[in-house]
PDB file of N, CA and C in Angstrom:
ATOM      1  N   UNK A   1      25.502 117.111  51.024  1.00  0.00           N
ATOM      2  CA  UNK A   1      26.099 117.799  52.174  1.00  0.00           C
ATOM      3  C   UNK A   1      27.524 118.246  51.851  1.00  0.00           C
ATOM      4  N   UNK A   2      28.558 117.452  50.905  1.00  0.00           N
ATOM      5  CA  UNK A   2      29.947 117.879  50.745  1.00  0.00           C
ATOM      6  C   UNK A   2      29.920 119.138  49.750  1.00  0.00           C
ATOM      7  N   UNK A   3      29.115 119.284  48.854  1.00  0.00           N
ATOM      8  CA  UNK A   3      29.580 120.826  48.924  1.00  0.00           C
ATOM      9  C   UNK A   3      29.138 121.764  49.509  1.00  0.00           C
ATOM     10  N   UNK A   4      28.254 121.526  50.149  1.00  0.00           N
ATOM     11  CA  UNK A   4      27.759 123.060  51.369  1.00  0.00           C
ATOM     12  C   UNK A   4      29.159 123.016  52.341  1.00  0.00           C
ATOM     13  N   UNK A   5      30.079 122.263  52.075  1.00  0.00           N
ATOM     14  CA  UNK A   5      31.235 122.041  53.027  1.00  0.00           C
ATOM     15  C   UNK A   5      32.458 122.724  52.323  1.00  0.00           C
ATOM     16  N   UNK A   6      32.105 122.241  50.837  1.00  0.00           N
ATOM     17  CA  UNK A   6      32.794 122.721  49.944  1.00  0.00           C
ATOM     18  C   UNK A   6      33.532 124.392  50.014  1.00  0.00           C
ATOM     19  N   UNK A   7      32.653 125.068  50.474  1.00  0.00           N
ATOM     20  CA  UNK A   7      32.482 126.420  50.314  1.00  0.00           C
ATOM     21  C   UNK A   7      32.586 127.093  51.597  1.00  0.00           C
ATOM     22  N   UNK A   8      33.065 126.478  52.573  1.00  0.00           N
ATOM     23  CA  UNK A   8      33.487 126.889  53.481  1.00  0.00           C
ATOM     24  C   UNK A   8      34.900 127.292  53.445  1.00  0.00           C
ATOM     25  N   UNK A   9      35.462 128.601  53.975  1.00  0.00           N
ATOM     26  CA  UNK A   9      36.939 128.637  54.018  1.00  0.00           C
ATOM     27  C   UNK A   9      37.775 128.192  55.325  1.00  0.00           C
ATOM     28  N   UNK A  10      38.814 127.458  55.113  1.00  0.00           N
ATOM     29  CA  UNK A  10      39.852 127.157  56.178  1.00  0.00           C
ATOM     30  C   UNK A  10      40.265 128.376  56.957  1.00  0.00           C
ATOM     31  N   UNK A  11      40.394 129.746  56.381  1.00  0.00           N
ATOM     32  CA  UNK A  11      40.855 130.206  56.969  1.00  0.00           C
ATOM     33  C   UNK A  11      39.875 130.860  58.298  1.00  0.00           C
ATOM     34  N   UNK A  12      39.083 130.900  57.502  1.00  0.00           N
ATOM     35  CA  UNK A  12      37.727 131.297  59.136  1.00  0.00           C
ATOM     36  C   UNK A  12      37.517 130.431  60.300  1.00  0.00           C
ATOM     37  N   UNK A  13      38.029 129.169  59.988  1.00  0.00           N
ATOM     38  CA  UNK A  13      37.396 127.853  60.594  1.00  0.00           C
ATOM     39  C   UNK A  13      38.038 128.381  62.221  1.00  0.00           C
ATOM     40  N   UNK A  14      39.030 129.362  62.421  1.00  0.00           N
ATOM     41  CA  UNK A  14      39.582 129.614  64.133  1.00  0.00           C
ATOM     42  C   UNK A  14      38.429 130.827  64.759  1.00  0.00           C
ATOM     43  N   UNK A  15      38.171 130.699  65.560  1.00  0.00           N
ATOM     44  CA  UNK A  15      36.911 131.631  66.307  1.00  0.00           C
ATOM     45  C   UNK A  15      37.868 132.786  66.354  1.00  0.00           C
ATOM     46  N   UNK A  16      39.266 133.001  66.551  1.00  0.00           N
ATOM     47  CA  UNK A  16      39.770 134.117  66.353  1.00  0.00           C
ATOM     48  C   UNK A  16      39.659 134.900  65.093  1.00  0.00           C
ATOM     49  N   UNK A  17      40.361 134.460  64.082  1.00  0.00           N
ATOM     50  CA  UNK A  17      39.734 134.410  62.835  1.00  0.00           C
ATOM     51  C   UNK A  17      38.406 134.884  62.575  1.00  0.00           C
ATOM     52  N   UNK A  18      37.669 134.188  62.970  1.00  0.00           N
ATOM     53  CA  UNK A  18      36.210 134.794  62.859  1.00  0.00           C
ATOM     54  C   UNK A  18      35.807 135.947  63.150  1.00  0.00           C
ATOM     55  N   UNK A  19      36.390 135.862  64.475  1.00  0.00           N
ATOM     56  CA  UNK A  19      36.128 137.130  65.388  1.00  0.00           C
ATOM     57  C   UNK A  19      36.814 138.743  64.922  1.00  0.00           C
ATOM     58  N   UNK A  20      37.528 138.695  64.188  1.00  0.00           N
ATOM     59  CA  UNK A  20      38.885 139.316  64.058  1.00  0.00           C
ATOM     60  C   UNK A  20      37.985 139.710  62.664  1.00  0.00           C
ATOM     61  N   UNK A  21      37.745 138.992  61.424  1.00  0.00           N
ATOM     62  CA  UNK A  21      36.919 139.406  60.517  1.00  0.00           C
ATOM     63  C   UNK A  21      35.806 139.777  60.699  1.00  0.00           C
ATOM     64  N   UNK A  22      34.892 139.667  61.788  1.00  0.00           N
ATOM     65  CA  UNK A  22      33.489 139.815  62.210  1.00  0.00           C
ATOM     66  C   UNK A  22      33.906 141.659  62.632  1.00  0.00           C
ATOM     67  N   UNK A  23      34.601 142.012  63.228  1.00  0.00           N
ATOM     68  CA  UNK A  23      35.131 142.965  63.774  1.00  0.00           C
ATOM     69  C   UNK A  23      35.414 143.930  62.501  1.00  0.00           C
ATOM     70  N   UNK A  24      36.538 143.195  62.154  1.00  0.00           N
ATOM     71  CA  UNK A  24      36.843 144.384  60.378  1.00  0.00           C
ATOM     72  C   UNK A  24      35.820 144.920  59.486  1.00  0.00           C
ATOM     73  N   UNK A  25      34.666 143.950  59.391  1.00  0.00           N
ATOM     74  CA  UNK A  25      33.585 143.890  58.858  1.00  0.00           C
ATOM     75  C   UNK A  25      32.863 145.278  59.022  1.00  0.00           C
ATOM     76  N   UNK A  26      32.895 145.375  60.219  1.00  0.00           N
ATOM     77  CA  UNK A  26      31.439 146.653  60.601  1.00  0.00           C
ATOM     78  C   UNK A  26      32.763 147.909  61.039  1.00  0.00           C
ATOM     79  N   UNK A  27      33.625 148.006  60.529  1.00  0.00           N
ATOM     80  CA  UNK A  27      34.618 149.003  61.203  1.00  0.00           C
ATOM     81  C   UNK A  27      35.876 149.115  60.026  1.00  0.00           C
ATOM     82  N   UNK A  28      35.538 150.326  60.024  1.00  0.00           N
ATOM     83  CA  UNK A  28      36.989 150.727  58.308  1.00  0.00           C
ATOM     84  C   UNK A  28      38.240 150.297  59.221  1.00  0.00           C
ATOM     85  N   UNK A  29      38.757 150.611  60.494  1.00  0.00           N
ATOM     86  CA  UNK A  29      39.926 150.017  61.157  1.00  0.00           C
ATOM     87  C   UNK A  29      39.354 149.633  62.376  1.00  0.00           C
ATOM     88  N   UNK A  30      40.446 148.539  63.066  1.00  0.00           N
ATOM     89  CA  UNK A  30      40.147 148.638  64.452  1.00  0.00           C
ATOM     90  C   UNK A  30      42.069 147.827  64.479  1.00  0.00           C
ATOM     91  N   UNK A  31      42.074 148.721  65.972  1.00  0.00           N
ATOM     92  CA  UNK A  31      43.591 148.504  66.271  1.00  0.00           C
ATOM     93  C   UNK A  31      43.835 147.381  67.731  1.00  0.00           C
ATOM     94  N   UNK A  32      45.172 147.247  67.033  1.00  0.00           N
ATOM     95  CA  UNK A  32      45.062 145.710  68.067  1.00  0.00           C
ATOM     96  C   UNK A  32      44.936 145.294  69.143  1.00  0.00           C
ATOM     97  N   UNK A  33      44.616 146.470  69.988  1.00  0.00           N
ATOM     98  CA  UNK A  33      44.721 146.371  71.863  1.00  0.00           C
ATOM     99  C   UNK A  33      42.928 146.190  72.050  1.00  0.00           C
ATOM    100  N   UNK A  34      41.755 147.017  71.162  1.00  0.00           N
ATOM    101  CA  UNK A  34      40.874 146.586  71.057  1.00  0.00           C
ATOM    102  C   UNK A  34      40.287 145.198  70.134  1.00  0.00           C
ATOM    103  N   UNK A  35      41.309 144.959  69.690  1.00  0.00           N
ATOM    104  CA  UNK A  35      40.947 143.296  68.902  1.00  0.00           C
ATOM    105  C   UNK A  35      41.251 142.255  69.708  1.00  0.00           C
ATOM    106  N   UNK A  36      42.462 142.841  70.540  1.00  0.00           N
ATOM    107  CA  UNK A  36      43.020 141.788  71.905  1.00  0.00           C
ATOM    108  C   UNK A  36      41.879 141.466  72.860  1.00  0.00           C
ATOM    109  N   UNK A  37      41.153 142.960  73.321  1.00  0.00           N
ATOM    110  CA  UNK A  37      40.112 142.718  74.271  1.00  0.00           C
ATOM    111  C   UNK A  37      39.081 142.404  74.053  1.00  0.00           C
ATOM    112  N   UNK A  38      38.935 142.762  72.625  1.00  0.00           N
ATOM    113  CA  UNK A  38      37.240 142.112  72.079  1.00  0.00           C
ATOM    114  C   UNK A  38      37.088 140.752  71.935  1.00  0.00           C
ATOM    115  N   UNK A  39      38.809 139.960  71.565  1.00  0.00           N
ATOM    116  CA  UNK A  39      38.435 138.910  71.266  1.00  0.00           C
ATOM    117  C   UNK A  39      39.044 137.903  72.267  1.00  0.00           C
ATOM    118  N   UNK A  40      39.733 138.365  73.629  1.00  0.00           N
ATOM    119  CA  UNK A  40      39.976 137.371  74.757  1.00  0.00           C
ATOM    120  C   UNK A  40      41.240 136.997  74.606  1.00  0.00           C
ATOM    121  N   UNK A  41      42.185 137.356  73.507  1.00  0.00           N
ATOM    122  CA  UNK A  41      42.914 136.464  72.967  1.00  0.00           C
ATOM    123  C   UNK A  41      44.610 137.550  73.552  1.00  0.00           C
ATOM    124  N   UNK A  42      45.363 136.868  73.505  1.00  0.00           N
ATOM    125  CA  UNK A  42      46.793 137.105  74.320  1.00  0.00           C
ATOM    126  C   UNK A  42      47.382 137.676  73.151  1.00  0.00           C
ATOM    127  N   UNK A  43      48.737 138.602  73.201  1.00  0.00           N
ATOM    128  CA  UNK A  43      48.998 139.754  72.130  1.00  0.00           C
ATOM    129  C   UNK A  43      49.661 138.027  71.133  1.00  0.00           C
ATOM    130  N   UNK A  44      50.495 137.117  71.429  1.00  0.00           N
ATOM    131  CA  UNK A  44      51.154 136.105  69.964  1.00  0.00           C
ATOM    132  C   UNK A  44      49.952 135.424  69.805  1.00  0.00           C
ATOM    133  N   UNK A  45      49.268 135.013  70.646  1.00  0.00           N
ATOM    134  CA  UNK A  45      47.568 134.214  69.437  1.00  0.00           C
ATOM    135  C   UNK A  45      47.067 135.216  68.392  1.00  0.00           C
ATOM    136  N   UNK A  46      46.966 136.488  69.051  1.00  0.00           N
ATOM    137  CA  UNK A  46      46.025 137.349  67.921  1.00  0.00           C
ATOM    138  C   UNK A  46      47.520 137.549  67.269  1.00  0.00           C
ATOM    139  N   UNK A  47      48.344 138.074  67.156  1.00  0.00           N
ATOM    140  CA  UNK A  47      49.147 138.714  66.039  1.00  0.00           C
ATOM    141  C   UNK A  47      49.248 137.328  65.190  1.00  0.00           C
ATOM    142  N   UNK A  48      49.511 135.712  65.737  1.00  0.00           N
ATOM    143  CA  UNK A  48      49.559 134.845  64.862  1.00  0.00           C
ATOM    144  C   UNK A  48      48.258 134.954  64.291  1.00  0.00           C
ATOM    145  N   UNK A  49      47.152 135.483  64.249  1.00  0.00           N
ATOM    146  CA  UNK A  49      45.883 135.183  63.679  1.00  0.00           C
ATOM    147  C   UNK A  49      46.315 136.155  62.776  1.00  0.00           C
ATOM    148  N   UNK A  50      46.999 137.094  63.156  1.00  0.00           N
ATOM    149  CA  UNK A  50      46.653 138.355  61.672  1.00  0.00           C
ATOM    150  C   UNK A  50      47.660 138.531  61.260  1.00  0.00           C
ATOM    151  N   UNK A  51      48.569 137.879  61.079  1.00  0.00           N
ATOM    152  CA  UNK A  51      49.883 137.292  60.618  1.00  0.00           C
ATOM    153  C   UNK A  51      49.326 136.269  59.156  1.00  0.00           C
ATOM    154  N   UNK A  52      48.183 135.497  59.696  1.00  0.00           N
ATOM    155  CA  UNK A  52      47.675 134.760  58.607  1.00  0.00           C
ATOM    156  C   UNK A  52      46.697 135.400  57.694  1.00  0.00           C
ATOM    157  N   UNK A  53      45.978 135.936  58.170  1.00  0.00           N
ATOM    158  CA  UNK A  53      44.879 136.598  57.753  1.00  0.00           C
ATOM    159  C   UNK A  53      45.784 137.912  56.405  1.00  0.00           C
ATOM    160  N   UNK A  54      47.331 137.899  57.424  1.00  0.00           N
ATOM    161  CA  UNK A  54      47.460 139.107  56.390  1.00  0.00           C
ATOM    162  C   UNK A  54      48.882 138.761  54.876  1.00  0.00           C
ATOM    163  N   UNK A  55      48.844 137.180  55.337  1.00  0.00           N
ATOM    164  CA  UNK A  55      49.599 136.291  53.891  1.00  0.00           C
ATOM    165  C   UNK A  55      48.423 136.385  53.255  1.00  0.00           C
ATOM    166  N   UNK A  56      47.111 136.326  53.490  1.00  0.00           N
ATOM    167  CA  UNK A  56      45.889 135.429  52.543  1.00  0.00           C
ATOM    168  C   UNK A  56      45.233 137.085  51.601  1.00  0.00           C
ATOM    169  N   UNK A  57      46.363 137.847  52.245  1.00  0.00           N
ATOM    170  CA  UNK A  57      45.241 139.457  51.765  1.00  0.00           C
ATOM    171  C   UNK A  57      44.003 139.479  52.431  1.00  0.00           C
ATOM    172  N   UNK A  58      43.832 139.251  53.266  1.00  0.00           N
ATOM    173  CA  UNK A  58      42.534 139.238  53.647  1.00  0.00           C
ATOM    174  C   UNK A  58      42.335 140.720  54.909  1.00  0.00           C
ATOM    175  N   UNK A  59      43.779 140.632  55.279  1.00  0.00           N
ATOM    176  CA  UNK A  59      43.500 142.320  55.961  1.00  0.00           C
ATOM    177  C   UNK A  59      44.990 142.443  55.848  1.00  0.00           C
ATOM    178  N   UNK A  60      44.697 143.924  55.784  1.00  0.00           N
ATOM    179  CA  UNK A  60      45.823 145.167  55.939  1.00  0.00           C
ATOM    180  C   UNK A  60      46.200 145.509  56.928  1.00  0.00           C
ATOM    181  N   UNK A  61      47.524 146.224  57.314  1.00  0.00           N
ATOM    182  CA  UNK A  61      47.871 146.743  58.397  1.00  0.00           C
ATOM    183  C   UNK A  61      48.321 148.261  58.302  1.00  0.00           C
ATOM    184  N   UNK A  62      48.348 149.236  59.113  1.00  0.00           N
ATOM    185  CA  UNK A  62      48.978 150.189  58.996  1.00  0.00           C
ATOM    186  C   UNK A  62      49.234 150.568  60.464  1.00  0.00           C
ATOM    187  N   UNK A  63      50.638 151.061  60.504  1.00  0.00           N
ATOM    188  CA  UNK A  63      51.216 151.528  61.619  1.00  0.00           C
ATOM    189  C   UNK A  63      51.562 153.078  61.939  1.00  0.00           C
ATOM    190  N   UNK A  64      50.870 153.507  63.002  1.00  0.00           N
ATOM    191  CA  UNK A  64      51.123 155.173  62.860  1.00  0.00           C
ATOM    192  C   UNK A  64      51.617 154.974  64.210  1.00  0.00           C
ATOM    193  N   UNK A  65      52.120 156.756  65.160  1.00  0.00           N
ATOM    194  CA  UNK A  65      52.553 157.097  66.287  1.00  0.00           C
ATOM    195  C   UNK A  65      51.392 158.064  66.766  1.00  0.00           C
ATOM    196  N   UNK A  66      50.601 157.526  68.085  1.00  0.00           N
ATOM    197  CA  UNK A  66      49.662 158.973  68.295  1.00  0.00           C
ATOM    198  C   UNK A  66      50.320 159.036  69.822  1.00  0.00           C
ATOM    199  N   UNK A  67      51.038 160.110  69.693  1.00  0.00           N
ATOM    200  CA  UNK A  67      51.816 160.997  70.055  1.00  0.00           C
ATOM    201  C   UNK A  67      52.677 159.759  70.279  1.00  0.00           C
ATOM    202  N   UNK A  68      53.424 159.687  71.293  1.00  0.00           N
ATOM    203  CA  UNK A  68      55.033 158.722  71.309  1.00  0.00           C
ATOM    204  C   UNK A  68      54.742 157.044  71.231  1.00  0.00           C
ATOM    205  N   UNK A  69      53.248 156.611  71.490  1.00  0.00           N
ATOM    206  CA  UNK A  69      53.019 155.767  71.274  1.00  0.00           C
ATOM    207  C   UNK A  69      52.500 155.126  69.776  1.00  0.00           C
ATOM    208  N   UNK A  70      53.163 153.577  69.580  1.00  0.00           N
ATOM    209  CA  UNK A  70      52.922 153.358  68.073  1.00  0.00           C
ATOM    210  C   UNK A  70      51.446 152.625  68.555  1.00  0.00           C
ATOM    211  N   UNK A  71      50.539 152.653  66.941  1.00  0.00           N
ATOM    212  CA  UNK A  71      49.371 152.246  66.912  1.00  0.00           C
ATOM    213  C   UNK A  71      49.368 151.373  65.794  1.00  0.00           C
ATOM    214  N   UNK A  72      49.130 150.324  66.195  1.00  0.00           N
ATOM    215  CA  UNK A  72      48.657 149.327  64.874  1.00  0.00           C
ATOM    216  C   UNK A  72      47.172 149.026  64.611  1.00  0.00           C
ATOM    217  N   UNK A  73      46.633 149.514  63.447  1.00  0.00           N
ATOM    218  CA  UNK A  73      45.499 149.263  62.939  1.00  0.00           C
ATOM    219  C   UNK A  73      45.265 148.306  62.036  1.00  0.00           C
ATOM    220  N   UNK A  74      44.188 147.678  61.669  1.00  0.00           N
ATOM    221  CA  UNK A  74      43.992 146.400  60.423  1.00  0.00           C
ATOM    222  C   UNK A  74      42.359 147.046  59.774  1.00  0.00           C
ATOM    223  N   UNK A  75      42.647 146.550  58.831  1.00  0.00           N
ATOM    224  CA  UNK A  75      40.850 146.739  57.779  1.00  0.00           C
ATOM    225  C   UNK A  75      41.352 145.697  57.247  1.00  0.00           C
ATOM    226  N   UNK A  76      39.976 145.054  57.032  1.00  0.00           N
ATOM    227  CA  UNK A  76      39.896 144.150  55.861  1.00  0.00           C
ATOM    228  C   UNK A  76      39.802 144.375  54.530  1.00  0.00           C
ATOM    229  N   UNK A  77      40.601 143.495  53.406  1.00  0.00           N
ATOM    230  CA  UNK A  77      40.523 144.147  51.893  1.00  0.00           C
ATOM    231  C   UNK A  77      39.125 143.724  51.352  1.00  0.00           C
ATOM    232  N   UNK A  78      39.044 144.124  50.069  1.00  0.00           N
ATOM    233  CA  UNK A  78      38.100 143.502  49.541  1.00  0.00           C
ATOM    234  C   UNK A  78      38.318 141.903  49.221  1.00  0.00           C
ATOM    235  N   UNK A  79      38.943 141.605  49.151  1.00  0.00           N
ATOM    236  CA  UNK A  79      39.891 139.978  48.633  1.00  0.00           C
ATOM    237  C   UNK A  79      38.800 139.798  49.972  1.00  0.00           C
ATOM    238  N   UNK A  80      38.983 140.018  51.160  1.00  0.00           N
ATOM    239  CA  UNK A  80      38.777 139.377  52.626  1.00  0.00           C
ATOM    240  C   UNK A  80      37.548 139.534  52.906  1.00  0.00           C
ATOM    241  N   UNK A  81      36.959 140.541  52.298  1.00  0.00           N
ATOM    242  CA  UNK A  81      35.622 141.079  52.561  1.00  0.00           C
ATOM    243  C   UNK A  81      34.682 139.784  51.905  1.00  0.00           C
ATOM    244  N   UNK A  82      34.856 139.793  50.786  1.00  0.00           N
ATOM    245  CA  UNK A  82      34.668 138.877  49.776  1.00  0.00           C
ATOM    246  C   UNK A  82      34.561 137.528  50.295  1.00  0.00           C
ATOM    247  N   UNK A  83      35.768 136.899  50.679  1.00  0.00           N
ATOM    248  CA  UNK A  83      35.855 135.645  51.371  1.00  0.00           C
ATOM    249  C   UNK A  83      35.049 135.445  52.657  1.00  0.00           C
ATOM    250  N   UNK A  84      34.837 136.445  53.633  1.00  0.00           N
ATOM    251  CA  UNK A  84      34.187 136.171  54.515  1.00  0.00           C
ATOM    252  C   UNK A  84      32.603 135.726  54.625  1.00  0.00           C
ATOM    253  N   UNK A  85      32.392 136.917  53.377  1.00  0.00           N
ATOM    254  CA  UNK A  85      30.742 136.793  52.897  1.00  0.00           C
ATOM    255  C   UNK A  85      30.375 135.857  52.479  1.00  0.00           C
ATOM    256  N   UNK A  86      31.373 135.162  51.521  1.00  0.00           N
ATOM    257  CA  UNK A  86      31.519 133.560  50.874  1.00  0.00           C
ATOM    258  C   UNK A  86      31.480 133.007  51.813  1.00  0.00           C
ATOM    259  N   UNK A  87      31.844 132.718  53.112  1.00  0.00           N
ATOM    260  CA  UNK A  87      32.168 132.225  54.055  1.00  0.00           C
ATOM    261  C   UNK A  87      30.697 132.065  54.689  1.00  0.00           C
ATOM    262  N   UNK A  88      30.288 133.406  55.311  1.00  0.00           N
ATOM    263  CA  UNK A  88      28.949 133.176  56.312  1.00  0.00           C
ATOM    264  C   UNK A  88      27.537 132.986  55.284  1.00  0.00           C
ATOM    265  N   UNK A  89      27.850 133.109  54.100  1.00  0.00           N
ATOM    266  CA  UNK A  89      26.873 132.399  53.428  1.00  0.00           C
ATOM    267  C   UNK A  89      27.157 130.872  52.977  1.00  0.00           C
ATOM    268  N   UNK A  90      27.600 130.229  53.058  1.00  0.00           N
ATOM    269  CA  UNK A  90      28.150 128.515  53.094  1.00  0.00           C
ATOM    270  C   UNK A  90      27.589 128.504  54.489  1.00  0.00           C
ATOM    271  N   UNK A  91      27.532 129.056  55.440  1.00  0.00           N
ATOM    272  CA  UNK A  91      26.913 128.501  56.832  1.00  0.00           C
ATOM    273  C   UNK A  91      25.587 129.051  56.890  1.00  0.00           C
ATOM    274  N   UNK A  92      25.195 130.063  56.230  1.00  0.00           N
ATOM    275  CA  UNK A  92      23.744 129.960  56.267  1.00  0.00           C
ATOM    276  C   UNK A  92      22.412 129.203  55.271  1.00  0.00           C
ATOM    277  N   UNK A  93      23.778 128.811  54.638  1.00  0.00           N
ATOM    278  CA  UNK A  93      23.074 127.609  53.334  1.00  0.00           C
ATOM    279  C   UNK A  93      22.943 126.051  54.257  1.00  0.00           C
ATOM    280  N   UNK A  94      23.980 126.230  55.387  1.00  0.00           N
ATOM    281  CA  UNK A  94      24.038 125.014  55.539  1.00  0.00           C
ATOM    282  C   UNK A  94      22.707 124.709  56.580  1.00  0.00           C
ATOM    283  N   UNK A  95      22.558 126.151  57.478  1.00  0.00           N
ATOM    284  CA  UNK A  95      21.204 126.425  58.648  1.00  0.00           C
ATOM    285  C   UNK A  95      20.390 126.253  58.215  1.00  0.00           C
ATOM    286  N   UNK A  96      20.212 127.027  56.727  1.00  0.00           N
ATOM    287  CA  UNK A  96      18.786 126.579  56.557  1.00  0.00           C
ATOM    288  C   UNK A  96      18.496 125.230  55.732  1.00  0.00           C
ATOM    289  N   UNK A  97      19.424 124.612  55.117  1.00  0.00           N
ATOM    290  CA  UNK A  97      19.175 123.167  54.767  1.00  0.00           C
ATOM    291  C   UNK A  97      19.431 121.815  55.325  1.00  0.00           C
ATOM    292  N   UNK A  98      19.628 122.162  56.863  1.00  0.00           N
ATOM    293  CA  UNK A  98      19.278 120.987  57.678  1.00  0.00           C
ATOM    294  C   UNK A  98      18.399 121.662  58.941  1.00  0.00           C
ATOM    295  N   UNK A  99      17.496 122.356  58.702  1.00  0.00           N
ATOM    296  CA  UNK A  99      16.027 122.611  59.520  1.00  0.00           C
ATOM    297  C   UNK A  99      15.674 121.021  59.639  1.00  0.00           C
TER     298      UNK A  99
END
């Protein structure tokens, strides 16, 4: 059982986190007022989530103006892409070996 544990990452282990990569995943960007609402979470929980997410390389940010308002967008890198997949496969190793 300890290494199907092994191979889990710390950094996914927050449902924000999760949620926040689950999101990057199926979407080249998504910007933070829809990451706020998709994921329930108050503007300093999520920016602390992608504050971390974005020491680990695991997502990018870019900041534009559409029209006077600024827009912050995130994608995930490949570094993150990578880790996540590592990630939800350690939990589907773990589903199907305690059936």
């Amino acid at each position: 059982m300890k290494n199907f544990l092994d191979k889990f990452n710390k950094a996914f282990e927050s449902r924000i986190r999760l949620g926040i990569m689950s999101a990057l995943i199926v979407n080249d960007y998504v910007d933070f007022n829809t990451l706020k609402d998709l994921l329930s979470a108050t503007d300093g929980n999520l920016a602390s989530h992608l504050k971390t997410l974005e020491k680990l390389n695991f997502v990018e940010m870019k900041k534009e103006f559409i029209g006077r308002k600024p827009n912050t967008q995130y994608k995930a890198t490949e570094i993150g892409k990578e880790a996540f997949q590592g990630h939800l496969n350690a939990l589907e190793n773990l589903i199907k070996n305690n059936k």
